[in-house]
C-alpha atoms as a PDB file:
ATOM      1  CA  UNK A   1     -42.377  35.558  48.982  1.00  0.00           C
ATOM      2  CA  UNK A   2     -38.932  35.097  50.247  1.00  0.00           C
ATOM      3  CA  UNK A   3     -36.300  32.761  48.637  1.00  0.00           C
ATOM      4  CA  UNK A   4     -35.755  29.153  50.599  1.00  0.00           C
ATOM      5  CA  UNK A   5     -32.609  29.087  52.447  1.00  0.00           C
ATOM      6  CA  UNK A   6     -30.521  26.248  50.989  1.00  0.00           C
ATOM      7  CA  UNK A   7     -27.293  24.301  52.942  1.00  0.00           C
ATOM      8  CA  UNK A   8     -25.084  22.788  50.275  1.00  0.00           C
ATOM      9  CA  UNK A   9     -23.735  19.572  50.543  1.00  0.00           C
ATOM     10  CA  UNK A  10     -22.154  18.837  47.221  1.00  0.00           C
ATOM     11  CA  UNK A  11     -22.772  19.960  43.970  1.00  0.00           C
ATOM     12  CA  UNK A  12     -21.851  18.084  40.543  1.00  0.00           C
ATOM     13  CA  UNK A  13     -19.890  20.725  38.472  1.00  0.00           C
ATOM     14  CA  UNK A  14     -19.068  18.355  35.862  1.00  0.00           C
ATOM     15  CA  UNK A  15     -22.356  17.926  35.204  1.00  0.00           C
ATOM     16  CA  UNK A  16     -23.012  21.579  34.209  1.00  0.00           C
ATOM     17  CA  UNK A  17     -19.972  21.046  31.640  1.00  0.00           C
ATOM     18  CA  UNK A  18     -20.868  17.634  29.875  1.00  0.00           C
ATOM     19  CA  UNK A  19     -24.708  17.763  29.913  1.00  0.00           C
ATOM     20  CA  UNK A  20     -27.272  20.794  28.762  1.00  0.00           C
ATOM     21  CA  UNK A  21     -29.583  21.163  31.422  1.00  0.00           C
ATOM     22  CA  UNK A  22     -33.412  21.247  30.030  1.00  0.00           C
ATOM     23  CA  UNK A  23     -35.057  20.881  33.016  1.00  0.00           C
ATOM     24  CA  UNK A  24     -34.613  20.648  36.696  1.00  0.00           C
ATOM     25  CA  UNK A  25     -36.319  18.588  39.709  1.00  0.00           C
ATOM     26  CA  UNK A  26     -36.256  18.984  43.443  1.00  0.00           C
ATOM     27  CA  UNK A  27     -36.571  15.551  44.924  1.00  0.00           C
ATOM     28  CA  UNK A  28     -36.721  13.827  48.259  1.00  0.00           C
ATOM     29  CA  UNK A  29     -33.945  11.154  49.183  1.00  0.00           C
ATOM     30  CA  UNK A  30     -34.740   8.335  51.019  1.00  0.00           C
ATOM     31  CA  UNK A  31     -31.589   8.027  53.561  1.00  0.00           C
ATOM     32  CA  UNK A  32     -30.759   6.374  57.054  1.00  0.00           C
ATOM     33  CA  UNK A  33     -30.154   8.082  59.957  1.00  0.00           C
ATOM     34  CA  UNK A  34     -26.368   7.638  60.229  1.00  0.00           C
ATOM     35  CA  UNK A  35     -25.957   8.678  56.494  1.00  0.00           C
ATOM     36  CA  UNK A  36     -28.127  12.298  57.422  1.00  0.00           C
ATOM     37  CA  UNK A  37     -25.588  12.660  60.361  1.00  0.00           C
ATOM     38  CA  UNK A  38     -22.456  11.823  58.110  1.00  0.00           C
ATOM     39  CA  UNK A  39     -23.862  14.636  55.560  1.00  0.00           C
ATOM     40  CA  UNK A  40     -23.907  17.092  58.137  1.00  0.00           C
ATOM     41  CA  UNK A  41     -20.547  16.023  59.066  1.00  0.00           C
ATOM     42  CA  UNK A  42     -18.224  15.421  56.016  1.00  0.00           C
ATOM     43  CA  UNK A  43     -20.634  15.601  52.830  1.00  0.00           C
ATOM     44  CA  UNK A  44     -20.671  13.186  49.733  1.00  0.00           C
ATOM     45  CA  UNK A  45     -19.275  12.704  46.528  1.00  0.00           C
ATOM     46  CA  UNK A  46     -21.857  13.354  43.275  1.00  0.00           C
ATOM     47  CA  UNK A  47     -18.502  13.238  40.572  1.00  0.00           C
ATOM     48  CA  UNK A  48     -20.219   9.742  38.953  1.00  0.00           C
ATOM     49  CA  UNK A  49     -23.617   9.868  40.178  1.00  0.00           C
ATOM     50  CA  UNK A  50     -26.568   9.031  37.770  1.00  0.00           C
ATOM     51  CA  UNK A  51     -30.237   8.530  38.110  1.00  0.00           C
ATOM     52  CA  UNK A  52     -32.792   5.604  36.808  1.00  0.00           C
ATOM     53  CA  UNK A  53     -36.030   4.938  36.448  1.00  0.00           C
ATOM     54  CA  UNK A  54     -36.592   1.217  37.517  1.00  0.00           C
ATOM     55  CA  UNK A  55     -40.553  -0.454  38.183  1.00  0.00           C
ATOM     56  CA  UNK A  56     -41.945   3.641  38.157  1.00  0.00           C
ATOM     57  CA  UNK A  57     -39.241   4.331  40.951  1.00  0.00           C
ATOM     58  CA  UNK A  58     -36.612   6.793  40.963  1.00  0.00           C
ATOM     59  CA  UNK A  59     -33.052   5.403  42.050  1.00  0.00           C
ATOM     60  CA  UNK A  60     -29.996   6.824  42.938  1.00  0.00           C
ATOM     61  CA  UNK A  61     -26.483   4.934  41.939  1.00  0.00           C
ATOM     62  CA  UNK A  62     -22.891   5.748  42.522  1.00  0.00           C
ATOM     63  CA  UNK A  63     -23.851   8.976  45.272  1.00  0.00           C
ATOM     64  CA  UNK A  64     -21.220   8.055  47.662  1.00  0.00           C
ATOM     65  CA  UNK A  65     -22.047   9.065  51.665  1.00  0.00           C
ATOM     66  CA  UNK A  66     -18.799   8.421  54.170  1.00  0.00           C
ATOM     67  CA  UNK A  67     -19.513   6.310  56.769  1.00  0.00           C
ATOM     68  CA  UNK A  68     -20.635   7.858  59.727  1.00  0.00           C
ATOM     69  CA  UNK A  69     -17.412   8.377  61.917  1.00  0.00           C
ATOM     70  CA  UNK A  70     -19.400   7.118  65.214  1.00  0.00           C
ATOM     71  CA  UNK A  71     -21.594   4.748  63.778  1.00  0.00           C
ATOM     72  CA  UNK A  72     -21.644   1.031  64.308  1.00  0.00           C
ATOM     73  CA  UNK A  73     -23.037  -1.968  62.510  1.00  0.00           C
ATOM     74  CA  UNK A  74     -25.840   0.735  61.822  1.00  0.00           C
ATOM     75  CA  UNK A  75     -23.806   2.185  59.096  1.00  0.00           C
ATOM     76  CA  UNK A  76     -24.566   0.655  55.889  1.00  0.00           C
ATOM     77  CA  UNK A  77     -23.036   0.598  52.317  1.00  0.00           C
ATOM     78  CA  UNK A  78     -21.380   4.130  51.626  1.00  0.00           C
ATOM     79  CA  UNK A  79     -22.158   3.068  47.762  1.00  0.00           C
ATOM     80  CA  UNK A  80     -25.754   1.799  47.960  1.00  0.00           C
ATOM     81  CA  UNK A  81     -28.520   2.916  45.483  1.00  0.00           C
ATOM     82  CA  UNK A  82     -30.818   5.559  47.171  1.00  0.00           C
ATOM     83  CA  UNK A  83     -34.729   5.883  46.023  1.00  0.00           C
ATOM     84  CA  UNK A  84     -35.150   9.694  45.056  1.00  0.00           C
ATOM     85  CA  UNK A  85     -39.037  10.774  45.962  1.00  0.00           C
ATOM     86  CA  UNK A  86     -41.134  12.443  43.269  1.00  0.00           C
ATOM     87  CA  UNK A  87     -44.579  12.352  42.420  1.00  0.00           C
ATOM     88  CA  UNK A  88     -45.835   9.368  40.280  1.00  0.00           C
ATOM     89  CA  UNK A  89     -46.928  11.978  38.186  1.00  0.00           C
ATOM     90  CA  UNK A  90     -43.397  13.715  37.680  1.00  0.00           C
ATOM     91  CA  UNK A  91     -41.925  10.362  36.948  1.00  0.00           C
ATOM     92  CA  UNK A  92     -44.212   8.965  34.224  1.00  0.00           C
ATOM     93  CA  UNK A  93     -43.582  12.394  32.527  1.00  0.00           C
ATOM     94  CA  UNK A  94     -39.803  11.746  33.180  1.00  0.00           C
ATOM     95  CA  UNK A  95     -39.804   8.480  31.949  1.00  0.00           C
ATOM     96  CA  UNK A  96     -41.683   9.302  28.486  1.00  0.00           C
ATOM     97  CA  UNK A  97     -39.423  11.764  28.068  1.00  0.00           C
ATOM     98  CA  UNK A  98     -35.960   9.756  28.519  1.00  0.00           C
ATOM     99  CA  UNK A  99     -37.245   6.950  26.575  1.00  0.00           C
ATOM    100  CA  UNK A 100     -38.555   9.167  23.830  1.00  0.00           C
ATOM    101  CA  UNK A 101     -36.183  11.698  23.028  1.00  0.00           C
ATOM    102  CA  UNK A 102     -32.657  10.292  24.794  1.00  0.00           C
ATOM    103  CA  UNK A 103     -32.237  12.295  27.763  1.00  0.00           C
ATOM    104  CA  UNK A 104     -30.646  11.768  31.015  1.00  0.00           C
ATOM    105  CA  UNK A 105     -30.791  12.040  34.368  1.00  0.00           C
ATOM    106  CA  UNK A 106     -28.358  13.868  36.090  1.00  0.00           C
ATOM    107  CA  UNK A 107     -28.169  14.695  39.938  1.00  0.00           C
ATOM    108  CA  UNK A 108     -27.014  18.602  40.009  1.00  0.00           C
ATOM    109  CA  UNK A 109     -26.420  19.239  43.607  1.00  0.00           C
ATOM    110  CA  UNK A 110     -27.742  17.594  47.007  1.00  0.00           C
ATOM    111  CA  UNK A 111     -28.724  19.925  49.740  1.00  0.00           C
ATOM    112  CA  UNK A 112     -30.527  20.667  53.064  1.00  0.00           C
ATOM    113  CA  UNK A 113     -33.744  22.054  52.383  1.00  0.00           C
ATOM    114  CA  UNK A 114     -34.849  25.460  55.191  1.00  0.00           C
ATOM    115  CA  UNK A 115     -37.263  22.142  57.224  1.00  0.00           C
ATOM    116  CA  UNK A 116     -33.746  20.238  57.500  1.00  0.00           C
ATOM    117  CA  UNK A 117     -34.659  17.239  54.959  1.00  0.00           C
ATOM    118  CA  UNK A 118     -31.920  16.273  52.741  1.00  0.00           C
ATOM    119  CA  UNK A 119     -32.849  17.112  48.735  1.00  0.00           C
ATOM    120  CA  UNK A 120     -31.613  16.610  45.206  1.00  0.00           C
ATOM    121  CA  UNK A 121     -31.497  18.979  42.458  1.00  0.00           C
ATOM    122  CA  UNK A 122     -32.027  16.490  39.730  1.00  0.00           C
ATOM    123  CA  UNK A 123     -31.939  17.622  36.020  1.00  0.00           C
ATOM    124  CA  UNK A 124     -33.307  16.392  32.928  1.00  0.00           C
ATOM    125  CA  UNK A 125     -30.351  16.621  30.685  1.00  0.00           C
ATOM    126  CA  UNK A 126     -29.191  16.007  27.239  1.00  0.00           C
ATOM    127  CA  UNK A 127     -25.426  15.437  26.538  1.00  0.00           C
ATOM    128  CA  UNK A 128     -23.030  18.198  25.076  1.00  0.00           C
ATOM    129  CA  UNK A 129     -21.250  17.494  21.818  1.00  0.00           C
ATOM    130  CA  UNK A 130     -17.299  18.173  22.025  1.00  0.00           C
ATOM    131  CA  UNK A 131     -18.159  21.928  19.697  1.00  0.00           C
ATOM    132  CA  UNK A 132     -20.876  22.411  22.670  1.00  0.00           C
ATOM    133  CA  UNK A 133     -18.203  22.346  25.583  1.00  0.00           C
ATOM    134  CA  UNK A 134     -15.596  23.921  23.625  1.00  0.00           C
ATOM    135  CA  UNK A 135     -17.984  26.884  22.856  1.00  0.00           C
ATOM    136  CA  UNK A 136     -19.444  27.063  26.441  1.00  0.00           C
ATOM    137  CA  UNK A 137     -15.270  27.494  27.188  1.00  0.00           C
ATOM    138  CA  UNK A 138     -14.682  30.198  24.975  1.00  0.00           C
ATOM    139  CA  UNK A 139     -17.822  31.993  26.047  1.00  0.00           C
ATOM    140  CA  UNK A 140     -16.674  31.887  30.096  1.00  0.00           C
ATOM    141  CA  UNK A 141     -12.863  32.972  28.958  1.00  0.00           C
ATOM    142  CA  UNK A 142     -14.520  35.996  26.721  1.00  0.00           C
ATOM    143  CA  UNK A 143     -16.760  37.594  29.925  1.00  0.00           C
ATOM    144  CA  UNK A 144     -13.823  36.793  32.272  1.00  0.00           C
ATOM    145  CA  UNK A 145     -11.667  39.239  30.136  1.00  0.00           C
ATOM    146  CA  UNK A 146     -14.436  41.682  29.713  1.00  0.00           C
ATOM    147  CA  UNK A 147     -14.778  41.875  33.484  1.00  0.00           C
ATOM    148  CA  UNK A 148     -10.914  42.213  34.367  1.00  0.00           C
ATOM    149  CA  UNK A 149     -11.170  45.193  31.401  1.00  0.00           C
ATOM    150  CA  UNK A 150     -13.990  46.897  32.806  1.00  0.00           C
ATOM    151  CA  UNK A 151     -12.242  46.277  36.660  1.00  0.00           C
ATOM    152  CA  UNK A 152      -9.019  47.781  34.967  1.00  0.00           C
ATOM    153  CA  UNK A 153     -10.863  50.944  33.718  1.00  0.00           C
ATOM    154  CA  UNK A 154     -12.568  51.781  36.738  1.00  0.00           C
ATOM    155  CA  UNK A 155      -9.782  51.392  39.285  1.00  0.00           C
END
């Protein structure tokens, strides 16, 4: 079966450096029409963006969508809280699992899905210790020097 085609929008690289990834979600965002049109034309901002689990629904705080450039009093708050859409069952195993054991969760990238809908890669994440992130560092410095090596000896 072929691989879904995926259209970035923005992806949360700081999240891949503070948090260890244990799991990841795709889920549906619930979004306006003038915010869809301003993602297709200028993106969004995921740098402080953090999920919750309020009333066994999913919400979305700090994801920051540019007002559409030729909208009018139909744009709305560019910093609003978004509902994310998962299955009732995939949240009541989310929510055991951040009350129980002191996980996170962390949006990892938003994107248009191959049917055009607008998705989240959400992750169920635990936080890195300062050792962590300084070990994760030296590990990505190490295989960048192996490859320029190995590109030096076969040129």
């Amino acid at each position: 079966m072929a691989e879904p085609k995926r259209k970035s929008i923005a992806t949360n690289r700081r999240a891949l450096h503070d948090y260890e990834i244990i799991e990841r979600y795709e889920a549906g965002i619930q979004l306006t029409g003038t915010e869809v049109r301003s993602l297709r034309e200028n993106g969004c901002q995921l740098k402080d963006c953090y999920a919750l689990i309020r009333k066994g629904e999913v919400w979305l705080y700090n994801l920051h969508i540019a007002p559409y450039s030729h909208g009018s009093i139909s744009n709305v708050d560019p910093d609003r809280r978004r509902k994310l859409l998962l299955h009732r069952k995939e949240i009541r195993i989310l929510e055991q699992k951040i009350k129980e054991r002191g996980f996170a969760l962390v949006p990892l990238s938003i994107y248009f899905a191959d049917n055009s809908l607008v998705k989240v890669e959400l992750a169920l994440a635990r936080g890195k210790k300062l050792y962590d992130k300084r070990e994760a560092i030296a590990k990505k410095d190490a295989a960048r020097d192996l490859d320029r090596a190995m590109k030096e000896r076969y040129r």
